[in-house]
C-alpha atoms as a PDB file:
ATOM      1  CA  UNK A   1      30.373  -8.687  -6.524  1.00  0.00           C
ATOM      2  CA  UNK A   2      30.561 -10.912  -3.359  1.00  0.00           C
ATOM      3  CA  UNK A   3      29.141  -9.605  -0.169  1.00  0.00           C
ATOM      4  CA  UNK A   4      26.378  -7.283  -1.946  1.00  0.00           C
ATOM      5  CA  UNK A   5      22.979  -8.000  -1.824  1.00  0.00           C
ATOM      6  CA  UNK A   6      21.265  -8.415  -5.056  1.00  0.00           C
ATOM      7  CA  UNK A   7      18.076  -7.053  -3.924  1.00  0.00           C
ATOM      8  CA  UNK A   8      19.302  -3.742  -3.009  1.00  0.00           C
ATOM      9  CA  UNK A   9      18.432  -0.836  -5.003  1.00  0.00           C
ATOM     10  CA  UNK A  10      21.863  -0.301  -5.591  1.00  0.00           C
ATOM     11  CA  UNK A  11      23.501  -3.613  -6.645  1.00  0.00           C
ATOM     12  CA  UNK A  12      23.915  -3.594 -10.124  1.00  0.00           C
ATOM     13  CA  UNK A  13      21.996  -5.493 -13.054  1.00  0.00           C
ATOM     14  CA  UNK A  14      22.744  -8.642 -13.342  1.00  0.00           C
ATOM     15  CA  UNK A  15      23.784  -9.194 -17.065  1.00  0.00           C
ATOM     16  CA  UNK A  16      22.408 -11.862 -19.295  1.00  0.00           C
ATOM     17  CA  UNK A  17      24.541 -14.402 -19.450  1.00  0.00           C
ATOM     18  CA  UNK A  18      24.830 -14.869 -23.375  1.00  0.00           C
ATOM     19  CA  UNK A  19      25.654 -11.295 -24.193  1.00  0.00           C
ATOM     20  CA  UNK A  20      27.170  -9.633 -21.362  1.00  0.00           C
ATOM     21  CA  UNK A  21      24.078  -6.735 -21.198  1.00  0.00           C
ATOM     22  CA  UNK A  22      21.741  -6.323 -18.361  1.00  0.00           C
ATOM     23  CA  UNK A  23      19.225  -8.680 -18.883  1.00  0.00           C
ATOM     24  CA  UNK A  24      15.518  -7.384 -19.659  1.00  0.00           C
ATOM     25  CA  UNK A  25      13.497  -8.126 -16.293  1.00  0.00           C
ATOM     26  CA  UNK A  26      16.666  -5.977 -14.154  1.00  0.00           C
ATOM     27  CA  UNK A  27      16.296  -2.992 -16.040  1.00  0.00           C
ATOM     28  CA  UNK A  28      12.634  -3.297 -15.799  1.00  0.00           C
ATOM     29  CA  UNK A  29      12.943  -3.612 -12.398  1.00  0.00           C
ATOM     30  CA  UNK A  30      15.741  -0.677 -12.195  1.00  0.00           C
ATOM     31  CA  UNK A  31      13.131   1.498 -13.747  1.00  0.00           C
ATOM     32  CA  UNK A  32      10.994   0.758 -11.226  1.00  0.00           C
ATOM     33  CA  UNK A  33      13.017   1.182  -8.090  1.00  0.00           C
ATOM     34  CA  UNK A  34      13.619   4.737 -10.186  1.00  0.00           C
ATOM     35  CA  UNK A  35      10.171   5.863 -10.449  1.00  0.00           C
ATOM     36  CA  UNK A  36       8.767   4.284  -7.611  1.00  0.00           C
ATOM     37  CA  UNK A  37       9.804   7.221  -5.007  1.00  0.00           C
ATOM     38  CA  UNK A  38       8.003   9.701  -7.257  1.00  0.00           C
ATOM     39  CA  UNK A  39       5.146   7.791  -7.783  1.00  0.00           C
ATOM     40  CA  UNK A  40       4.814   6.933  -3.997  1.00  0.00           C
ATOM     41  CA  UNK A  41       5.366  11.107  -3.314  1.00  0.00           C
ATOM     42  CA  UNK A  42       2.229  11.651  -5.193  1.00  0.00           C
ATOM     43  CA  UNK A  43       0.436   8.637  -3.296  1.00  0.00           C
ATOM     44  CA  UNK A  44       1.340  10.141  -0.060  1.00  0.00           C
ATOM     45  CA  UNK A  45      -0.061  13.824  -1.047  1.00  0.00           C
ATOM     46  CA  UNK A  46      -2.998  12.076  -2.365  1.00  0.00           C
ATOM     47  CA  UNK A  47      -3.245   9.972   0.788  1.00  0.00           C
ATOM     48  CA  UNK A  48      -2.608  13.066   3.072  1.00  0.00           C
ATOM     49  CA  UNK A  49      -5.819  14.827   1.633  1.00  0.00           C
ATOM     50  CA  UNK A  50      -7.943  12.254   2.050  1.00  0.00           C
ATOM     51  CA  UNK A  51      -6.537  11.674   5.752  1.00  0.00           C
ATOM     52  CA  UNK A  52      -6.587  14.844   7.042  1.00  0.00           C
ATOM     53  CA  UNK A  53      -9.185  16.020   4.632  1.00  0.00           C
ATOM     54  CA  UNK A  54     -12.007  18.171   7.488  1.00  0.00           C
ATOM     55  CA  UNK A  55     -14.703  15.841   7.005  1.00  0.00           C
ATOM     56  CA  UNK A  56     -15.192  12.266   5.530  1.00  0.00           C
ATOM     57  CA  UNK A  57     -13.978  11.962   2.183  1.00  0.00           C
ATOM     58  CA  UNK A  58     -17.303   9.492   1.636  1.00  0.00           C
ATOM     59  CA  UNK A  59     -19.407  11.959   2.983  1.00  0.00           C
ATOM     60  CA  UNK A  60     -21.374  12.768  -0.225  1.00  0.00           C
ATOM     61  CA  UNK A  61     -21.655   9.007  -1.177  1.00  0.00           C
ATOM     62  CA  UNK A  62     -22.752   7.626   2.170  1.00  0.00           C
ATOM     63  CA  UNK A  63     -26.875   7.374   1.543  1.00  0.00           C
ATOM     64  CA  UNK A  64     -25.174   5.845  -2.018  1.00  0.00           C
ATOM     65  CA  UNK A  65     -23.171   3.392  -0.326  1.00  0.00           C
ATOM     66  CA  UNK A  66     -26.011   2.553   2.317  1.00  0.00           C
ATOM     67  CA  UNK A  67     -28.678   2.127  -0.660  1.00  0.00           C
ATOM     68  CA  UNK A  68     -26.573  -0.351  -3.030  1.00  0.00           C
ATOM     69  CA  UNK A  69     -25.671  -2.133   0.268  1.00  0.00           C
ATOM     70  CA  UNK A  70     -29.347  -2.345   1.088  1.00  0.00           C
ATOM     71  CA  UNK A  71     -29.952  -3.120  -2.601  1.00  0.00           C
ATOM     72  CA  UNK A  72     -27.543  -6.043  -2.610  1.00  0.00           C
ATOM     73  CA  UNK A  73     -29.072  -7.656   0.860  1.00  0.00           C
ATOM     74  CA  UNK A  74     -32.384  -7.623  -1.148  1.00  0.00           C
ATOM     75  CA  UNK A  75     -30.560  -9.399  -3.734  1.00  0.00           C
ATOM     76  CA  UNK A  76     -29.249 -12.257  -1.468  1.00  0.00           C
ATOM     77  CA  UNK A  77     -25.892 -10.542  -0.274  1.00  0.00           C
ATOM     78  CA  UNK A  78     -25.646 -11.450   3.368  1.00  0.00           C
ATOM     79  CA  UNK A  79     -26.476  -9.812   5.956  1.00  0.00           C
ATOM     80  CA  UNK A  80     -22.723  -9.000   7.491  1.00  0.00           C
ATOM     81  CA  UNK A  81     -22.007  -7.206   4.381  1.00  0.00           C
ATOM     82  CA  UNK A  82     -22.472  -3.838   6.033  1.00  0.00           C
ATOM     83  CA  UNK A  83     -21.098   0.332   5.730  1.00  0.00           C
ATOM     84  CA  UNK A  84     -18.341  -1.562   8.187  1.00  0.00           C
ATOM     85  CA  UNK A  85     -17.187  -3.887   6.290  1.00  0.00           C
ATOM     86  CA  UNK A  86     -16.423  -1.834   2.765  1.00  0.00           C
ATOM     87  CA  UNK A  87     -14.903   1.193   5.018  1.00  0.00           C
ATOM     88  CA  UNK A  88     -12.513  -1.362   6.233  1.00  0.00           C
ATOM     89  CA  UNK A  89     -11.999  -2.881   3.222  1.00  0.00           C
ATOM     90  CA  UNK A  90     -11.515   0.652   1.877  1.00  0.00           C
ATOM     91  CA  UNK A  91      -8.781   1.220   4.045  1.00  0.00           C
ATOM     92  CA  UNK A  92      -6.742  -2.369   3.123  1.00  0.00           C
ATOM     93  CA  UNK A  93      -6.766  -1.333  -0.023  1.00  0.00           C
ATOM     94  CA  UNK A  94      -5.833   2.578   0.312  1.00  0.00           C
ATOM     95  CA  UNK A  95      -2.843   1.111   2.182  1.00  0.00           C
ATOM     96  CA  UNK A  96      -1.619  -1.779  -0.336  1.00  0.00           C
ATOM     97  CA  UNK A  97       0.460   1.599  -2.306  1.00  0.00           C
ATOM     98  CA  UNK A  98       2.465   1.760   0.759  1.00  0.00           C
ATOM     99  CA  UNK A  99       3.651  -1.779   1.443  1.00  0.00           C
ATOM    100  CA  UNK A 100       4.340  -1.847  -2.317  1.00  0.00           C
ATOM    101  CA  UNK A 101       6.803   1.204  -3.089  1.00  0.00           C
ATOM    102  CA  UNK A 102       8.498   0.625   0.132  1.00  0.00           C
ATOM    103  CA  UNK A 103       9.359  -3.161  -0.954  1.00  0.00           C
ATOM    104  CA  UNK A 104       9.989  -2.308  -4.278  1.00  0.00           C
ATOM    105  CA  UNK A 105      12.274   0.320  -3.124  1.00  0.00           C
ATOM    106  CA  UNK A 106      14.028  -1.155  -0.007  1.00  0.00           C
ATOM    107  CA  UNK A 107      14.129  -4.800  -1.505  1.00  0.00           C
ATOM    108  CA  UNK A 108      12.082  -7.818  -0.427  1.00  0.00           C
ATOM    109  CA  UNK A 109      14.491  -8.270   2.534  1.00  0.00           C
ATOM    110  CA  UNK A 110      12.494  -4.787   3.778  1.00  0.00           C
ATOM    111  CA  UNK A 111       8.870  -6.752   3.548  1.00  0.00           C
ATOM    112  CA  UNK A 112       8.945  -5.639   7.432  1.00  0.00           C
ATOM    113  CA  UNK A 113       9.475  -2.246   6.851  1.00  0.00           C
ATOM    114  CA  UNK A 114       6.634  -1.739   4.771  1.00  0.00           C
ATOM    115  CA  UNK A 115       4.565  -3.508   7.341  1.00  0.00           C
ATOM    116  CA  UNK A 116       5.829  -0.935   9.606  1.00  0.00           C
ATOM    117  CA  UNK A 117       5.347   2.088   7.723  1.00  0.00           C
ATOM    118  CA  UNK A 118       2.099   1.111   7.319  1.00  0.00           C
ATOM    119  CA  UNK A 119       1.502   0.942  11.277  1.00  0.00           C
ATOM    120  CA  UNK A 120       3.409   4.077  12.301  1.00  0.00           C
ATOM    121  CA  UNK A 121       1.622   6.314   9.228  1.00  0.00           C
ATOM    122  CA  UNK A 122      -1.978   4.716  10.047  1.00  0.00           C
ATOM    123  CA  UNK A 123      -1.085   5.467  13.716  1.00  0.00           C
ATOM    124  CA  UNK A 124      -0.337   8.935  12.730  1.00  0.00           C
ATOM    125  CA  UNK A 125      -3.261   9.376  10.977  1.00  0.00           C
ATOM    126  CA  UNK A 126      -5.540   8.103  13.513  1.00  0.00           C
ATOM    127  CA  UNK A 127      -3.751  10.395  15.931  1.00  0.00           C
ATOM    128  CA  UNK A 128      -4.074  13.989  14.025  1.00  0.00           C
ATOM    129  CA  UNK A 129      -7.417  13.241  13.009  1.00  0.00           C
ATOM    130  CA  UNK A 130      -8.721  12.530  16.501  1.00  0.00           C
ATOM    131  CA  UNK A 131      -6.287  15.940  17.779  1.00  0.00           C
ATOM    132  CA  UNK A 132      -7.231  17.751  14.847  1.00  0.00           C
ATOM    133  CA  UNK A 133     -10.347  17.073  13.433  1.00  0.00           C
ATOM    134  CA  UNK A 134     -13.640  16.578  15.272  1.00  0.00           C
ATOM    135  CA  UNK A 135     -15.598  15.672  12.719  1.00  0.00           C
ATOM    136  CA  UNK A 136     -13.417  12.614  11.714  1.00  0.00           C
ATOM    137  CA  UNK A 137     -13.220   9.459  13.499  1.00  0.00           C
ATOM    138  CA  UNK A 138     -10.119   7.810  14.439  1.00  0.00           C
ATOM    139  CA  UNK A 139     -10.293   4.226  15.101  1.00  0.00           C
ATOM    140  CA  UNK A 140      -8.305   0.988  16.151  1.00  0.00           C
ATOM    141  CA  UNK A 141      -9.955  -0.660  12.845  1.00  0.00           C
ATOM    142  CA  UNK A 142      -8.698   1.487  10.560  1.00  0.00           C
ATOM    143  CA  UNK A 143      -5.192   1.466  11.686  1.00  0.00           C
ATOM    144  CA  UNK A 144      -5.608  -2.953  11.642  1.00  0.00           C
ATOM    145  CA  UNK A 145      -6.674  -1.865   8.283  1.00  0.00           C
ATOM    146  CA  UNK A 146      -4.562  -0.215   6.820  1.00  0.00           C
ATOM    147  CA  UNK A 147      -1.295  -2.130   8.278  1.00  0.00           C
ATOM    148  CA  UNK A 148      -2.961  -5.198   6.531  1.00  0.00           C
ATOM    149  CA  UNK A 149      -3.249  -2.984   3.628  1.00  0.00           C
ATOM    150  CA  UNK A 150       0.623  -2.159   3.855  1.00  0.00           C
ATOM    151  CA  UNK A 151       1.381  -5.921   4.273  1.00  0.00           C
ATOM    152  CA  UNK A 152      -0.569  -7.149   1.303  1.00  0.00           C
ATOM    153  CA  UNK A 153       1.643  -4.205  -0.687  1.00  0.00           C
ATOM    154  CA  UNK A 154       4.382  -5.730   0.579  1.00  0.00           C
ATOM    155  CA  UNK A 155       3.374  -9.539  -0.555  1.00  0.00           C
ATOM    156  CA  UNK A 156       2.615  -7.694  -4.064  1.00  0.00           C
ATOM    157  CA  UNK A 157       5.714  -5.685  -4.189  1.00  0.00           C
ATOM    158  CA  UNK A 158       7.498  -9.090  -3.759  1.00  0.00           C
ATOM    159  CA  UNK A 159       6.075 -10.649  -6.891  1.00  0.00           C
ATOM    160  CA  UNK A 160       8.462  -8.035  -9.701  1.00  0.00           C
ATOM    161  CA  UNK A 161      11.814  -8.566  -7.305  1.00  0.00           C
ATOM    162  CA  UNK A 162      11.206 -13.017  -7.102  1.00  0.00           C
ATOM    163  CA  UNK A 163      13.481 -13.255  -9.566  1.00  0.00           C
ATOM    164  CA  UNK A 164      16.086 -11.045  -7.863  1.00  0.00           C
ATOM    165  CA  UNK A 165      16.428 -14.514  -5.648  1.00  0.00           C
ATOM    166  CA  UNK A 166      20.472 -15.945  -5.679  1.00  0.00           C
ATOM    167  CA  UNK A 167      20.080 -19.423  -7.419  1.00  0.00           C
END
């Protein structure tokens, strides 16, 4: 079919060229594109509770966290690994679920959508919990996290469409 992108969820599989079927990798990839809404509607409930959950969700772990940090300083870690730095690595990596469905579902010419579904839903975050919830802090880090977070997604979610590439 001339004129339709092959990356879009709905251009057909492209068939193997000795049989005629769909070839192997593009129905693997068409199950994906199918499941991946569902899977990232669960993601988003799961990320909505710990969001807008009332108080930190590490709350009950923080004197944890604080004593293995302190634990692996004494043990030669350096000093700039700090609470700091693993909250906002926490937060890249809470994010990476969004750049990835939204590439695998809008097709790696949408990288730039996941990117910016990442900023506008860390914005919105940051936003109700500093409205909503006094006992949560809303920050400019966490919203650079977490758009990183949603652009490394998006680098992964290109990896199982590269072969969708026209030769």
């Amino acid at each position: 079919m001339t004129g339709m992108d092959p990356d879009s969820p709905a251009a057909p599989c492209p068939e193997s060229p000795a049989s005629g079927t769909p070839a192997a990798g593009s129905r693997g990839r068409a199950r994906l594109r199918r499941w991946a809404p569902w899977l990232m509607l669960v993601y988003l409930v799961v990320l909505a509770l710990i969001a807008f959950w009332p108080v930190p969700v590490d709350r009950n772990a923080y004197e944890s966290l604080l004593a293995l940090i302190d634990w692996l300083q004494v043990h030669g870690a350096p000093e700039w690994v700090r609470y700091s730095l693993v909250e906002f690595i926490a937060n890249i990596v809470l994010f990476v679920p969004v750049g990835l469905f939204v590439v695998i579902m809008a097709g790696r010419r949408g990288w730039w959508l996941a990117v910016l579904a990442g900023f506008a839903a860390s914005c919105t975050i940051e936003l109700g919990q500093l409205i909503f919830l006094p006992d949560r802090f809303a920050t400019l880090a966490d919203v650079l996290a977490n758009t990183l977070g949603a652009a490394v997604g998006a680098v992964l979610g290109l990896v199982p469409l590269r072969s969708d590439r026209p030769r």
